[in-house]
Each structure stands twice: as C-alpha cells, then as structure tokens.
N, C-alpha and C. Protein backbone atom coordinates (compact mmCIF):
# COMPACT_ATOMS: atom_id res chain seq x y z
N UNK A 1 0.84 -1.20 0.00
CA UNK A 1 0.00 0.00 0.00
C UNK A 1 0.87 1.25 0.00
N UNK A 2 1.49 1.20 0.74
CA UNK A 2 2.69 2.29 0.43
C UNK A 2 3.69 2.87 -0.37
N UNK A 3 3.74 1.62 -1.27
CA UNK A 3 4.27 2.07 -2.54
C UNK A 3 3.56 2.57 -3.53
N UNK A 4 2.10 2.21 -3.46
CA UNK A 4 1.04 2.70 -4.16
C UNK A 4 0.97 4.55 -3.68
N UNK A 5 0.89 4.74 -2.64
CA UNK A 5 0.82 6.02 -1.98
C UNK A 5 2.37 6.74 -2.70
N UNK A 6 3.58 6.02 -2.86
CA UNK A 6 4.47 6.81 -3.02
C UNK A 6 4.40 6.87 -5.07
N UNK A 7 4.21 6.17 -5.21
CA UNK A 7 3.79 6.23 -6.82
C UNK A 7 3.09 7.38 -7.16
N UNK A 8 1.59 7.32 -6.36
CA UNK A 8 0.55 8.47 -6.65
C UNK A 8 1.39 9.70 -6.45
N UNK A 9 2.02 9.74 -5.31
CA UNK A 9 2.69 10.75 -4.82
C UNK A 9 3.46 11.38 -5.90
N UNK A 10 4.39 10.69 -6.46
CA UNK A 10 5.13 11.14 -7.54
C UNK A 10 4.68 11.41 -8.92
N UNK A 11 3.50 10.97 -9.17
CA UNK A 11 2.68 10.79 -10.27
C UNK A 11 1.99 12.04 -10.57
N UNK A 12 1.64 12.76 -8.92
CA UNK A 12 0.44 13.91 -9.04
C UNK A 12 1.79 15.33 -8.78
N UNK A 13 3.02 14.66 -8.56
CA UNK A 13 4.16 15.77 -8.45
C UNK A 13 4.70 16.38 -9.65
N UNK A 14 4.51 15.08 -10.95
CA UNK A 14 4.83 15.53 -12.06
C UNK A 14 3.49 15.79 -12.90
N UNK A 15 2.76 15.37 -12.34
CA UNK A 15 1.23 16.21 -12.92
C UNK A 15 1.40 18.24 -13.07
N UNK A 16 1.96 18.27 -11.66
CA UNK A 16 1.88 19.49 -11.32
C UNK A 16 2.47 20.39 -11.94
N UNK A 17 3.93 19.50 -12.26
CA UNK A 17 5.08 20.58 -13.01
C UNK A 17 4.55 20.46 -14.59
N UNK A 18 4.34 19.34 -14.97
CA UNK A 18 3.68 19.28 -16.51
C UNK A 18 2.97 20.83 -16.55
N UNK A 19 1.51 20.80 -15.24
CA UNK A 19 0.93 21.55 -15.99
C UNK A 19 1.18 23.15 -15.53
N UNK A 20 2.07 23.65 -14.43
CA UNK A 20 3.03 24.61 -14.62
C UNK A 20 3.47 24.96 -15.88
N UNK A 21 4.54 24.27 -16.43
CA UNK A 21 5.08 24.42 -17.52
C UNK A 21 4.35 24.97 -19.04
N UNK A 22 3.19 23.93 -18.78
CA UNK A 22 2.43 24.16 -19.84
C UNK A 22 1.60 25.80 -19.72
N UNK A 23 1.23 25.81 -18.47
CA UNK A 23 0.77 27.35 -18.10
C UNK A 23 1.55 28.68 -18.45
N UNK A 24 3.39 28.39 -18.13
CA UNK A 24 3.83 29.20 -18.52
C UNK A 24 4.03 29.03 -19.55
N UNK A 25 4.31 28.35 -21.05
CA UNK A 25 4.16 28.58 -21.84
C UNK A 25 3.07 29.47 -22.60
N UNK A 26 1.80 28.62 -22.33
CA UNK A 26 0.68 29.31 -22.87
C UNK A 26 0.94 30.46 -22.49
N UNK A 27 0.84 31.30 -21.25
CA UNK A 27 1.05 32.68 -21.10
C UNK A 27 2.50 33.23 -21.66
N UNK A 28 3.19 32.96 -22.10
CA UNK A 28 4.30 33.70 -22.83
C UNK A 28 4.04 33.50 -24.16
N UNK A 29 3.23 33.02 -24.32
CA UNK A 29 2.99 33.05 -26.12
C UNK A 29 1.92 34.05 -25.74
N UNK A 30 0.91 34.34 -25.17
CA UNK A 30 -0.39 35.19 -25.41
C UNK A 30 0.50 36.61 -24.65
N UNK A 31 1.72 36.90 -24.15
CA UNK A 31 2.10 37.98 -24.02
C UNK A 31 3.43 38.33 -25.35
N UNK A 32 3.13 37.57 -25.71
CA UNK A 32 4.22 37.69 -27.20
C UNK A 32 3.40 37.73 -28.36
N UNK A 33 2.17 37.06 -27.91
CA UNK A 33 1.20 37.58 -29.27
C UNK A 33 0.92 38.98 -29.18
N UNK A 34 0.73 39.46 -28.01
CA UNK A 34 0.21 40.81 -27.59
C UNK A 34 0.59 41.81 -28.03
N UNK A 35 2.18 41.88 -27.85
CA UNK A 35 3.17 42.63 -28.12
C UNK A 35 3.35 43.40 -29.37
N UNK A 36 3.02 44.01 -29.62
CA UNK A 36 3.25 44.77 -31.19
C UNK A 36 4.75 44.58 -31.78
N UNK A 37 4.94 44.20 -32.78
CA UNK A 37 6.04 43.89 -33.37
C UNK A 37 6.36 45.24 -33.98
C-alpha cells in the first residue's frame, strides 16, 4: 500500500510541473502575441 501512496505521490508531483510548464508557456505566447512587433 505504500508504494502505491508513493507512486501516486510522484505521479500527481509531475502532474503538477507538466501543468506549470504548460501554463507558462501558454502565457508567454499570449504575451508575445500581444506585443506589437
């Protein structure tokens, strides 16, 4: 059971940074679209 707990654990840790990452992306493209060239 505890390895199950440490799996999830690590599973929902890189959930998190995935969707960080993906957040800051999206927002640096919609402040680079913004931007007048």
């Amino acid at each position: 059971m505890s390895n199950f707990i440490a799996v999830a654990f690590c599973g929902y840790f890189a959930l998190l940074i995935i969707l960080f990452s993906v957040k800051n992306l999206l927002l640096k493209d919609k402040t680079s679209l913004n931007l007048p060239e």
